[in-house]
C-alpha atoms as a PDB file:
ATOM      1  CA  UNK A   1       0.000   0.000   0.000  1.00  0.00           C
ATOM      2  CA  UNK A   2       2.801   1.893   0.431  1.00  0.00           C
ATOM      3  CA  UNK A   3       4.340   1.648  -2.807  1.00  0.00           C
ATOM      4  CA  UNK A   4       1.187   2.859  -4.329  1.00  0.00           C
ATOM      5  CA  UNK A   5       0.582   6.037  -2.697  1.00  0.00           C
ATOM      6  CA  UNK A   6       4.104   6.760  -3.470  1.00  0.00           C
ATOM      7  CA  UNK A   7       3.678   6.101  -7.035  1.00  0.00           C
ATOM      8  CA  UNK A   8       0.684   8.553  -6.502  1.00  0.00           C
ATOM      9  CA  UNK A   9       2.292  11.111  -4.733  1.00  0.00           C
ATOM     10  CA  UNK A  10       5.678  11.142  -7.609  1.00  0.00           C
ATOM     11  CA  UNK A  11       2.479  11.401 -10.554  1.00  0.00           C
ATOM     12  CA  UNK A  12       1.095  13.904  -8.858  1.00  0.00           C
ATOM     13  CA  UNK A  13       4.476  15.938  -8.173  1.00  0.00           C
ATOM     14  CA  UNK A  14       5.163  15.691 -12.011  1.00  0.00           C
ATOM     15  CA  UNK A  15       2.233  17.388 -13.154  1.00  0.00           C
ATOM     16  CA  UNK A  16       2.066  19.930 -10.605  1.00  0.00           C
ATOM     17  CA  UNK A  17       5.681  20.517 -11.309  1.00  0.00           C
ATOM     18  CA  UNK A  18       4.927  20.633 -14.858  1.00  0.00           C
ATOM     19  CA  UNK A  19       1.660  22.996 -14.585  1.00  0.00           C
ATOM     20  CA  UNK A  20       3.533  25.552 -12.567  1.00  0.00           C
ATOM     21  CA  UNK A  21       5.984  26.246 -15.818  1.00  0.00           C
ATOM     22  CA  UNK A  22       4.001  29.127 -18.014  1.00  0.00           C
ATOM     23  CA  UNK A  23       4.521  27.006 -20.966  1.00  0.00           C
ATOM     24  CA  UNK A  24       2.369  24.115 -19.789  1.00  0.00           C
ATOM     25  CA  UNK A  25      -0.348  26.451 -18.850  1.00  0.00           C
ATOM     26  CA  UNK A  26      -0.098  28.145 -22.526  1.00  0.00           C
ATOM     27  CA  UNK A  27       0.444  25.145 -24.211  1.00  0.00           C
ATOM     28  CA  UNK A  28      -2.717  23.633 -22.235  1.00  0.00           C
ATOM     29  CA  UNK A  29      -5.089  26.990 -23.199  1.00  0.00           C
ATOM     30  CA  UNK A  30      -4.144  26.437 -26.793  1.00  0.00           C
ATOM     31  CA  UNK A  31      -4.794  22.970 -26.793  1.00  0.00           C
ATOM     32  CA  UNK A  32      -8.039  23.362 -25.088  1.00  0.00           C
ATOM     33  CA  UNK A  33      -9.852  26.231 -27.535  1.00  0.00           C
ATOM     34  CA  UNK A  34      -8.428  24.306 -30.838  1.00  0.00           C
ATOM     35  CA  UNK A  35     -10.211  20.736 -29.267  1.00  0.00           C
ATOM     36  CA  UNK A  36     -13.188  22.891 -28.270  1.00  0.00           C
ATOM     37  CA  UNK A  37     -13.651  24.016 -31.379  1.00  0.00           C
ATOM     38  CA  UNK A  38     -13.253  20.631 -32.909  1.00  0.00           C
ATOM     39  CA  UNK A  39     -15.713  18.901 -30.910  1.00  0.00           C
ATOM     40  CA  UNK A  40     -17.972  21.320 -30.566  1.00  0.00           C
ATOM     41  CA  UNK A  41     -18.089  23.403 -34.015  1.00  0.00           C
ATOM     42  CA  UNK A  42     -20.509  20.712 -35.343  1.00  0.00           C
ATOM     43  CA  UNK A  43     -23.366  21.237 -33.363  1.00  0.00           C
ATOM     44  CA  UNK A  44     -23.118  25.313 -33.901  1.00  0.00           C
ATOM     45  CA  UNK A  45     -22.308  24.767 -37.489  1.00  0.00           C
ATOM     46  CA  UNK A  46     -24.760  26.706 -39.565  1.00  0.00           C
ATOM     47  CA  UNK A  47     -24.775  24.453 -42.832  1.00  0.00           C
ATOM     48  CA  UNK A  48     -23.757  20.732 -43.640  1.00  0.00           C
ATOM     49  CA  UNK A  49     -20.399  19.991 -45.112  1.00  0.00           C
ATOM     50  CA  UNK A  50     -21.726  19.960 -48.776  1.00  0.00           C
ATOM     51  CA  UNK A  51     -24.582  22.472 -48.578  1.00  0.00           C
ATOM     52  CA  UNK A  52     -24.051  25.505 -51.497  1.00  0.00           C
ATOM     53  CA  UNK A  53     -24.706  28.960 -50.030  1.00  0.00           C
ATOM     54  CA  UNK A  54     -22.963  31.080 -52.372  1.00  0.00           C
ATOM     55  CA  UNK A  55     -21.073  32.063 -55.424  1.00  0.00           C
ATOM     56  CA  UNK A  56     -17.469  29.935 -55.416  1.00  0.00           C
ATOM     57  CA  UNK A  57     -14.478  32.121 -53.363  1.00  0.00           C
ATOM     58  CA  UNK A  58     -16.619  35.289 -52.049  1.00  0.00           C
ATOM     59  CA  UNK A  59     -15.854  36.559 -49.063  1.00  0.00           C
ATOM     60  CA  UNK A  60     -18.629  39.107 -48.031  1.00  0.00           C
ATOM     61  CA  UNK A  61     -22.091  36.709 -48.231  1.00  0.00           C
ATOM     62  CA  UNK A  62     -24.659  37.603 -45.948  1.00  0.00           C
ATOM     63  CA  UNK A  63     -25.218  34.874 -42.871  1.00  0.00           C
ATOM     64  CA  UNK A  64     -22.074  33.527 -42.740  1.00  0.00           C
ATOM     65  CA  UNK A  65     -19.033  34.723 -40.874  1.00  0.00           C
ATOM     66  CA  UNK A  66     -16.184  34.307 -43.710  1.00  0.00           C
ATOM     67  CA  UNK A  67     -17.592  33.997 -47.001  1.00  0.00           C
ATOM     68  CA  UNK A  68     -17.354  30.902 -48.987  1.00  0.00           C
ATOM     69  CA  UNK A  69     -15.213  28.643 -50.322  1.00  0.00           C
ATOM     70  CA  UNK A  70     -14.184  27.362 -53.686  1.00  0.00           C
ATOM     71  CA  UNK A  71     -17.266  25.248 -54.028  1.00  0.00           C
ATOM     72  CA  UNK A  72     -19.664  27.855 -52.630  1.00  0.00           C
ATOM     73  CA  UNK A  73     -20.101  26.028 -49.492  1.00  0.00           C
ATOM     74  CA  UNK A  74     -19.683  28.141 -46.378  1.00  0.00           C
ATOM     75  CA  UNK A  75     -16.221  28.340 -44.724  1.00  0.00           C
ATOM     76  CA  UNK A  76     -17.215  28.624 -40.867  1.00  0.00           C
ATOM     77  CA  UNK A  77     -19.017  25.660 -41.181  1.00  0.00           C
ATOM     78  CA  UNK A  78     -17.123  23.552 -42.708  1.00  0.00           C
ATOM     79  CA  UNK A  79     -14.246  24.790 -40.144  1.00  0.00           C
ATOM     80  CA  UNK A  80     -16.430  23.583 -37.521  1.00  0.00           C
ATOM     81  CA  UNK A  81     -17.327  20.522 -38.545  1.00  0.00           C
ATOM     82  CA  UNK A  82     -13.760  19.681 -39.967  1.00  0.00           C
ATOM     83  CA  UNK A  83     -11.310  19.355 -37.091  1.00  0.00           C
ATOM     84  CA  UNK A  84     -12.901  15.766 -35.429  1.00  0.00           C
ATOM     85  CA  UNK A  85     -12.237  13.641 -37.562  1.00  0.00           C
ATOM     86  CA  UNK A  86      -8.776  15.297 -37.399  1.00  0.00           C
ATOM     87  CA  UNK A  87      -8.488  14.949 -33.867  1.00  0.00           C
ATOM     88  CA  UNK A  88     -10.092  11.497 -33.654  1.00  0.00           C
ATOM     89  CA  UNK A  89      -7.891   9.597 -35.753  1.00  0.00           C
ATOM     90  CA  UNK A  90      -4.957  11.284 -34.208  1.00  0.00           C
ATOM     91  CA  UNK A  91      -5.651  10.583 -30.814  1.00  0.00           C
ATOM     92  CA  UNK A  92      -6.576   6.579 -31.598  1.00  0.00           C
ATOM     93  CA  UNK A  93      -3.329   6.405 -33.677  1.00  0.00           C
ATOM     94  CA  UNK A  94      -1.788   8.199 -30.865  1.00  0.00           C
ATOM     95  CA  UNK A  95      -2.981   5.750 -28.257  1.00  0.00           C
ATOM     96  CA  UNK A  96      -2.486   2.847 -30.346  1.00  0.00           C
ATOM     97  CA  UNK A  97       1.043   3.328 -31.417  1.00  0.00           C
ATOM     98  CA  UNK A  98       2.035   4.823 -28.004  1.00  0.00           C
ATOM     99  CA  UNK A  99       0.876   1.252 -26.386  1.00  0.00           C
ATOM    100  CA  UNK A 100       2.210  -0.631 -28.785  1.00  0.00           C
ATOM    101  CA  UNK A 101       6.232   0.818 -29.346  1.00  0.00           C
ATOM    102  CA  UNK A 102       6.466   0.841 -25.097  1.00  0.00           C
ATOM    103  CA  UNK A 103       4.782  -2.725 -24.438  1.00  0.00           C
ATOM    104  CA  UNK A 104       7.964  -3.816 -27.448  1.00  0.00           C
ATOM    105  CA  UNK A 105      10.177  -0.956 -26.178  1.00  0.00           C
ATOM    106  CA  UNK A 106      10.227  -3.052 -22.443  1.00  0.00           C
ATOM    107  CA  UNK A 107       9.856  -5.979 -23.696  1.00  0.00           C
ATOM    108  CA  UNK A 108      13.309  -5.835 -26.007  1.00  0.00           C
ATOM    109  CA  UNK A 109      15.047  -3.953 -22.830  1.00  0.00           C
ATOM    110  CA  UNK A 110      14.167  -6.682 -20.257  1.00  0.00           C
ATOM    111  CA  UNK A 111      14.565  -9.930 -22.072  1.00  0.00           C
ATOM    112  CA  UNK A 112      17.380  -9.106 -24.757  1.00  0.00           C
ATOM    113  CA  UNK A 113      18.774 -11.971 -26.344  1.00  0.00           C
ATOM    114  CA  UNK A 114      17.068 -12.648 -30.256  1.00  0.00           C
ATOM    115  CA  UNK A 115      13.986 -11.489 -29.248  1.00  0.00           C
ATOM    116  CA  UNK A 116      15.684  -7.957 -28.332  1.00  0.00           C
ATOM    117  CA  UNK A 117      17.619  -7.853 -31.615  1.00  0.00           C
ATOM    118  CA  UNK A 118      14.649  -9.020 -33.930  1.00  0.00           C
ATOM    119  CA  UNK A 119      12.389  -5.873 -32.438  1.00  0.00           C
ATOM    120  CA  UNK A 120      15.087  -3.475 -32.734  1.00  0.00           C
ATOM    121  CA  UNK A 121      16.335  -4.818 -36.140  1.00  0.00           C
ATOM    122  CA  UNK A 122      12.802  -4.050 -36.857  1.00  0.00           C
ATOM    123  CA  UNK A 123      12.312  -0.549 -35.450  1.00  0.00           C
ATOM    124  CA  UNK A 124      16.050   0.432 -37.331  1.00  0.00           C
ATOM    125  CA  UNK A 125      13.911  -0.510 -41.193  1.00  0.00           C
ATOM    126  CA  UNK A 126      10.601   1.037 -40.671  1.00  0.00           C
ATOM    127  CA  UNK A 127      12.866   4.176 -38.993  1.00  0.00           C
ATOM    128  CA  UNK A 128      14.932   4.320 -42.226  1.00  0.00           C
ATOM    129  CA  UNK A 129      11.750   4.794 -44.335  1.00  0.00           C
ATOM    130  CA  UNK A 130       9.699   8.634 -43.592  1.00  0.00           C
ATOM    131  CA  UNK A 131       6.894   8.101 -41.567  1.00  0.00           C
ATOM    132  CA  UNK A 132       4.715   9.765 -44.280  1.00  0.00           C
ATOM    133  CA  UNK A 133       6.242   7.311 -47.147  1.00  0.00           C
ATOM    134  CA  UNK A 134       4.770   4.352 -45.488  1.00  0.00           C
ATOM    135  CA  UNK A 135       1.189   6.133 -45.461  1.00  0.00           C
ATOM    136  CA  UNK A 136       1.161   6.914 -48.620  1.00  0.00           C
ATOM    137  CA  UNK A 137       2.170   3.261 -49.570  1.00  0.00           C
ATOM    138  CA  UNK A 138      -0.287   1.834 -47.415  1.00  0.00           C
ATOM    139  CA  UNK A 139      -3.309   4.456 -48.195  1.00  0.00           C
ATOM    140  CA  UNK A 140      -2.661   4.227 -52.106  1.00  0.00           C
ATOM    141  CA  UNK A 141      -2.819   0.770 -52.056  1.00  0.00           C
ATOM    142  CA  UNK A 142      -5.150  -0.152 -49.971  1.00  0.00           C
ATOM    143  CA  UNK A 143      -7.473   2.733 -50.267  1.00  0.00           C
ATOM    144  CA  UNK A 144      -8.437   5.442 -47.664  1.00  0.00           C
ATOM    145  CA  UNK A 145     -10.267   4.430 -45.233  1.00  0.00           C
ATOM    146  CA  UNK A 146     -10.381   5.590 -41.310  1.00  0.00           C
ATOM    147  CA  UNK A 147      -8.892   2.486 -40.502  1.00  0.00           C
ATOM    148  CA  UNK A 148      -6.090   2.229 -42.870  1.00  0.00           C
ATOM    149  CA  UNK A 149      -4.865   5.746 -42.250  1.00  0.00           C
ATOM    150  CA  UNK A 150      -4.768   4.824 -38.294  1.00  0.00           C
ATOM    151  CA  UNK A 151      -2.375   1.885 -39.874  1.00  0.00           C
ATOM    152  CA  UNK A 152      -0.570   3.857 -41.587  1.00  0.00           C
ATOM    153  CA  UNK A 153       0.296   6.216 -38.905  1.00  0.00           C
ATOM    154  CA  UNK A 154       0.337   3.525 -36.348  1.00  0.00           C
ATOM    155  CA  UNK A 155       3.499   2.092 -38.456  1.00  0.00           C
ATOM    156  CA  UNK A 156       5.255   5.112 -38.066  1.00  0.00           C
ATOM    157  CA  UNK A 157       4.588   5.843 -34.725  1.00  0.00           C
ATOM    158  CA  UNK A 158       5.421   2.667 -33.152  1.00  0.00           C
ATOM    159  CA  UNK A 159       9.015   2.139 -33.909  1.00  0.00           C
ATOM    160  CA  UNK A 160       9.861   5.635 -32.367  1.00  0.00           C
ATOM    161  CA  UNK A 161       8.121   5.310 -29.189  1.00  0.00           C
ATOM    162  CA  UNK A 162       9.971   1.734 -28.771  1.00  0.00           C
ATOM    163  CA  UNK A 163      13.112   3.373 -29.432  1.00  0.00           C
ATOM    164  CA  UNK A 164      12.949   6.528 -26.887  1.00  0.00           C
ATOM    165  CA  UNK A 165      11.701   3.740 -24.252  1.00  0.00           C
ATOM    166  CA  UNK A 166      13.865   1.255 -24.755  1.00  0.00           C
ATOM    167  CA  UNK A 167      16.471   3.400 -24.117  1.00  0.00           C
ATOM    168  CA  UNK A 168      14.835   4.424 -21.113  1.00  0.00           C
ATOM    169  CA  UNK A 169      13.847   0.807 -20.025  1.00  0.00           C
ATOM    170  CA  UNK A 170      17.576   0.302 -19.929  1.00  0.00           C
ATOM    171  CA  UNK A 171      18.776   1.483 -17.111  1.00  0.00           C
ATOM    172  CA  UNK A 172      15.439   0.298 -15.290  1.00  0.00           C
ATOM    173  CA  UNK A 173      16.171  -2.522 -15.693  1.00  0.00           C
ATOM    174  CA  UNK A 174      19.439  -2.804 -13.811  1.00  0.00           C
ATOM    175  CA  UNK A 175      18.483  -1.588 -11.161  1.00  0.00           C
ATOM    176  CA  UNK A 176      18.316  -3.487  -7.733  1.00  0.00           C
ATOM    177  CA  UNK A 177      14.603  -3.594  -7.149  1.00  0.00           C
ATOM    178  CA  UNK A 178      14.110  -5.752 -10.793  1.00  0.00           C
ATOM    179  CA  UNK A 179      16.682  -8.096  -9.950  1.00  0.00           C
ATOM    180  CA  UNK A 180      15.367  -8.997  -6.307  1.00  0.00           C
ATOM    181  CA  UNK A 181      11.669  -9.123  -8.612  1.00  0.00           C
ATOM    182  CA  UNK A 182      14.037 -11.419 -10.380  1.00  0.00           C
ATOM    183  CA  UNK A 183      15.208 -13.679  -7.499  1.00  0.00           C
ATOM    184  CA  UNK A 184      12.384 -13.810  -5.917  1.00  0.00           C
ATOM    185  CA  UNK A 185      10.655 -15.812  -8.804  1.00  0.00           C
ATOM    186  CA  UNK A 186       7.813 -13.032 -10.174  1.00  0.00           C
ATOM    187  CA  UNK A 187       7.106 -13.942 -13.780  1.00  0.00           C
ATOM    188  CA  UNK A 188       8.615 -12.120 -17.082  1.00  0.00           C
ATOM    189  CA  UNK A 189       5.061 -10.264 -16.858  1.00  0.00           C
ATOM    190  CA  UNK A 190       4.490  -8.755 -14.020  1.00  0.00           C
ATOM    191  CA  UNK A 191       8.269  -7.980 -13.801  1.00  0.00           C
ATOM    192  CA  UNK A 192       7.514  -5.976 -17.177  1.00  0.00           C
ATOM    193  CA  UNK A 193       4.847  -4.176 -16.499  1.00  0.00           C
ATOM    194  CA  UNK A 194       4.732  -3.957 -13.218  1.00  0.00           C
ATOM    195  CA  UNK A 195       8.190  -2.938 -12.333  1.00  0.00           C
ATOM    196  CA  UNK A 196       9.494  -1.839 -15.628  1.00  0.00           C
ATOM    197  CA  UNK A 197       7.105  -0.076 -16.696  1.00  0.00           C
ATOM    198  CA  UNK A 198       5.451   2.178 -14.417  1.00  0.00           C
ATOM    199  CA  UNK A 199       9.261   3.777 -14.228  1.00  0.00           C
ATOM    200  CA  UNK A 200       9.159   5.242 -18.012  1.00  0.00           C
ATOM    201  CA  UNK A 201       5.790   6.984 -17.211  1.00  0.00           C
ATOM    202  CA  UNK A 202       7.270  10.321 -16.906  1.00  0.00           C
ATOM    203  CA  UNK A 203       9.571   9.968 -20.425  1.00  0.00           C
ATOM    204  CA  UNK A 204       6.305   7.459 -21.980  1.00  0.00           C
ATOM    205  CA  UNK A 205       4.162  11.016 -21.009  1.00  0.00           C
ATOM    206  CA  UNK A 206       6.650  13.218 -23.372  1.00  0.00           C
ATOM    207  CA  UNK A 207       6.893  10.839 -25.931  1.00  0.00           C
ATOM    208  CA  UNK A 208       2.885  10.861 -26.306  1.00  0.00           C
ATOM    209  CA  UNK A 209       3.041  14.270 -26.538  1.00  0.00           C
ATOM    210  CA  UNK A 210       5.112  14.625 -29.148  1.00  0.00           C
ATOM    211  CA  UNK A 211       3.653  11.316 -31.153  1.00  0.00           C
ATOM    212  CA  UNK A 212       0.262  12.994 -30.951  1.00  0.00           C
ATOM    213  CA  UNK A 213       1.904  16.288 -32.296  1.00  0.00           C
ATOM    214  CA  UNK A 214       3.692  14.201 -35.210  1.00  0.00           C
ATOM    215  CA  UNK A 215       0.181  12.289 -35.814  1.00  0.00           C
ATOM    216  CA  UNK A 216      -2.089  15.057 -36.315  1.00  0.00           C
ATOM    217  CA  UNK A 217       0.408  16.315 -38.859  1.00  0.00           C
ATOM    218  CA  UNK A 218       0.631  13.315 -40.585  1.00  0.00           C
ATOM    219  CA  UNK A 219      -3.417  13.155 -40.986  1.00  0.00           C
ATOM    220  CA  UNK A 220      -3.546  17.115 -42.328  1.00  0.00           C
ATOM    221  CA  UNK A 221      -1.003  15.908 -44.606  1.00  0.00           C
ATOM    222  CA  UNK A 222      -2.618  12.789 -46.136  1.00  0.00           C
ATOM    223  CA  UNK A 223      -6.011  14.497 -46.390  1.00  0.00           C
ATOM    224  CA  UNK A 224      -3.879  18.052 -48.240  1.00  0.00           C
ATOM    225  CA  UNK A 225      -2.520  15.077 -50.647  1.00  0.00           C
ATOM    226  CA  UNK A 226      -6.539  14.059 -51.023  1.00  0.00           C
ATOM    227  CA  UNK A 227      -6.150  10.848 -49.156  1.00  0.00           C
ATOM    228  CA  UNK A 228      -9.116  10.994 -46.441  1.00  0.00           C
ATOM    229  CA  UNK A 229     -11.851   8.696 -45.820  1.00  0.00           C
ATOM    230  CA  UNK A 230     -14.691  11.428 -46.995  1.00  0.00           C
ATOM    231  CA  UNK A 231     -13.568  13.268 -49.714  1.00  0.00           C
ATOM    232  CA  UNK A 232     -16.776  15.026 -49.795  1.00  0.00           C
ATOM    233  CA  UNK A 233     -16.380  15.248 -46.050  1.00  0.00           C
ATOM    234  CA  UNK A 234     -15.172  18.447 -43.999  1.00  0.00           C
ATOM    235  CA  UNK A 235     -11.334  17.835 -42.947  1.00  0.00           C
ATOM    236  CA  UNK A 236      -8.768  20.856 -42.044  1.00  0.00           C
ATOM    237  CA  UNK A 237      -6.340  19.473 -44.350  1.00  0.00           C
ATOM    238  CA  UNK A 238      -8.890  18.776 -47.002  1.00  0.00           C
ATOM    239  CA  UNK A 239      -9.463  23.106 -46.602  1.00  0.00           C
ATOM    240  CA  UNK A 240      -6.408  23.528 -47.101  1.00  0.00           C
ATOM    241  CA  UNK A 241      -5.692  21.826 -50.276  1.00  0.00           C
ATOM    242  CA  UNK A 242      -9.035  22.748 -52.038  1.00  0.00           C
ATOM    243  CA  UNK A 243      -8.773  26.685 -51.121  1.00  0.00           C
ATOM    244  CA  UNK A 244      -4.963  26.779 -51.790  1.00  0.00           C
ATOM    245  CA  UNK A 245      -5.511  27.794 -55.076  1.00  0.00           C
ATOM    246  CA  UNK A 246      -7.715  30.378 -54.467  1.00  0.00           C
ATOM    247  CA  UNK A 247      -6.329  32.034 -51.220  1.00  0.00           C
ATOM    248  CA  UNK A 248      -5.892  35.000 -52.897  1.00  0.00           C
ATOM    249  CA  UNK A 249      -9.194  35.421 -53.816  1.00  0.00           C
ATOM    250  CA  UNK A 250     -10.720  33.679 -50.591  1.00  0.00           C
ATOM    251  CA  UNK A 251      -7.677  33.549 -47.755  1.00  0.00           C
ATOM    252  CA  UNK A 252     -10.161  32.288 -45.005  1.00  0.00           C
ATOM    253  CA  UNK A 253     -10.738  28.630 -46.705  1.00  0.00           C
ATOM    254  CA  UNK A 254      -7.534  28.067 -46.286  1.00  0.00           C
ATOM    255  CA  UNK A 255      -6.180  30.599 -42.851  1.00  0.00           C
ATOM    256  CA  UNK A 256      -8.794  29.192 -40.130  1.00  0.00           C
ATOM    257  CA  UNK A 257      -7.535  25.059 -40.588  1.00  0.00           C
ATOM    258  CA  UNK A 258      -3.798  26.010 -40.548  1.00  0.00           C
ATOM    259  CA  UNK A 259      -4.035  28.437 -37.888  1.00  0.00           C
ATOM    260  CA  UNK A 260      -5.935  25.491 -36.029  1.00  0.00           C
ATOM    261  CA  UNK A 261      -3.805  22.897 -36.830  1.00  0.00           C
ATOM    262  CA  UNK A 262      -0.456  25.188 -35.796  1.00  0.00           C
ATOM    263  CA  UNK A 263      -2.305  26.303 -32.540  1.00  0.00           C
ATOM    264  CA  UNK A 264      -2.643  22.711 -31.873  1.00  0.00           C
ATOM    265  CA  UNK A 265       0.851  21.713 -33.067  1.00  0.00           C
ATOM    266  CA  UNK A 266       2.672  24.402 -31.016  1.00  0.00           C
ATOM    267  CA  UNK A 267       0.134  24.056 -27.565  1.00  0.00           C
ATOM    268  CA  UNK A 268       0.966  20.516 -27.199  1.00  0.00           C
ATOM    269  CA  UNK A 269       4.737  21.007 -28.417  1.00  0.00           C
ATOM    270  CA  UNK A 270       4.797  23.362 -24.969  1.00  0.00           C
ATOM    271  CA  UNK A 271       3.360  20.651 -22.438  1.00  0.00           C
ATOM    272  CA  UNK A 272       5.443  18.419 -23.957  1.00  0.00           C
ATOM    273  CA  UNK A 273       8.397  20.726 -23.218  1.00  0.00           C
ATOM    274  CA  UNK A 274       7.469  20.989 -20.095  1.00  0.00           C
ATOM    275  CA  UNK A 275       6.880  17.566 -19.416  1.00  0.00           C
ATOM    276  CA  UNK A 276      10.633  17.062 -20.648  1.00  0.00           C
ATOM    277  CA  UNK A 277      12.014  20.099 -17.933  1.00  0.00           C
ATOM    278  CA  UNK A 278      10.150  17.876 -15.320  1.00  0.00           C
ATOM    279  CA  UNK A 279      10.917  14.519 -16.579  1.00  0.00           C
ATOM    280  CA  UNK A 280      14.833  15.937 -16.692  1.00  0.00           C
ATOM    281  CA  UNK A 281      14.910  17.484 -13.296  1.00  0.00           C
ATOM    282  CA  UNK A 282      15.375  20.633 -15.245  1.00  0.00           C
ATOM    283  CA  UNK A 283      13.721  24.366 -14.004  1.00  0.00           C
ATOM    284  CA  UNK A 284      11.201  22.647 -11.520  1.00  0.00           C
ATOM    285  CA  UNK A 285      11.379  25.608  -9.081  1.00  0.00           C
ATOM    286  CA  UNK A 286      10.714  28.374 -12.429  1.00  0.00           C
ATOM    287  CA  UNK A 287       7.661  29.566 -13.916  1.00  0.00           C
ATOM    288  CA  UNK A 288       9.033  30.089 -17.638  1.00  0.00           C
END
């Protein structure tokens, strides 16, 4: 019992050592109005995805807030209704590939041998290749659906995570309190994920982070290159690459998804950094 509330109590000190950093607190209002709007928009959107309003690319149309896009269909709406998908198959990719890479990333630091050389032999191929140049394999062979672009990104994502935590698994795993786990007879199991494990949190935390950072930019990308499960469907990136052509004309098609999707990118890139002050035992007693 004691163990546990000291696990508690060492969670707990991380984030409130992380929230007191100004970063984390930025970082976390950023993060909250861009996921607001993305979960929200679609019930306060005032037209569908495909409904015309308009002529194509005119800004000033009465009843909507910025004009219309290439198609004629209103901007504000589709804005609101666009950034869920986004967000959903980022986070399940996120969660998904985040599981995965640290369950292998333990695994290959604790029992080494073949088993540790085949995983990281593995990790070092799909590492050579970019992340995006497995998507677009996958997704243009395959096809486009919500599950195949979670794949796809799931690929990328889970060779990187088992990397960073296999490093950090390491030196866990030397440590005094594995080996008496060790002698004492506890299976290869609990050993891994009961005493390995729970000692990455603070490094698994930053890594998530920053994989859910790298996902959601992954996602804008494949749907700018037209690969999306709805192409009729509202999607940020989808904005971006039908409006692109017009932004001179129109700049609001395109402005409101990459302002959302950089407001996202940069609020989680700051708890992340301040996740990785904490997790480093760096500026815990400052407020920058």
């Amino acid at each position: 019992m004691t163990t546990k509330v000291g696990e508690v109590s060492k969670k707990t000190s991380f984030f409130a050592s992380a929230w007191k950093m100004n970063r984390a607190k930025i970082g976390f209002a950023a993060t909250i109005v861009v996921v607001g709007f993305a979960l929200a928009g679609p019930f306060f959107a005032p037209f569908t995805a495909t409904e015309f309003v308009d002529m194509p690319n005119t800004v000033d149309v009465p009843g909507t807030f910025f004009g219309t896009d290439f198609l004629g269909q209103d901007v504000w709406s589709r804005f609101l209704l666009g950034g869920r998908s986004i967000l959903f198959l980022g986070a399940m990719s996120t969660i998904i590939g985040v599981l995965a890479g640290a369950m292998l990333g333990v695994i290959a630091a604790y029992i080494k041998g073949s088993l540790n050389s085949v995983i990281m032999r593995t990790f070092d191929i799909i590492i050579a290749f970019p992340g995006i140049l497995w998507a677009l394999l996958l997704v243009s062979m395959l096809g486009s659906s919500s599950l195949l672009i979670i794949l796809a990104t799931v690929i990328s994502t889970v060779p990187r995570v088992g990397r960073i935590i296999y490093g950090a698994a390491v030196a866990v795993v030397e440590k005094d309190f594995v080996s008496a786990a060790t002698a004492i007879g506890e299976s290869r199991f609990r050993i891994v994920f009961r005493e390995v494990l729970p000692n990455v949190t603070s490094t698994l935390l930053v890594e998530t982070n920053l994989r859910f950072t790298y996902s959601i930019g992954g996602i804008a990308s494949l749907a700018f290159l037209g690969f999306t499960s709805d192409p009729t469907g509202a999607n940020w990136g989808t904005m971006v690459q039908e409006n692109s052509s017009a932004i001179i004309l129109q700049p609001w098609g395109v402005v409101l998804p990459v302002v959302a999707i950089a407001l996202l990118t940069i609020g989680t890139g700051l708890i992340g950094d301040a996740f990785s002050r904490v997790s480093a035992g760096i500026d815990r007693g400052r407020n920058d």
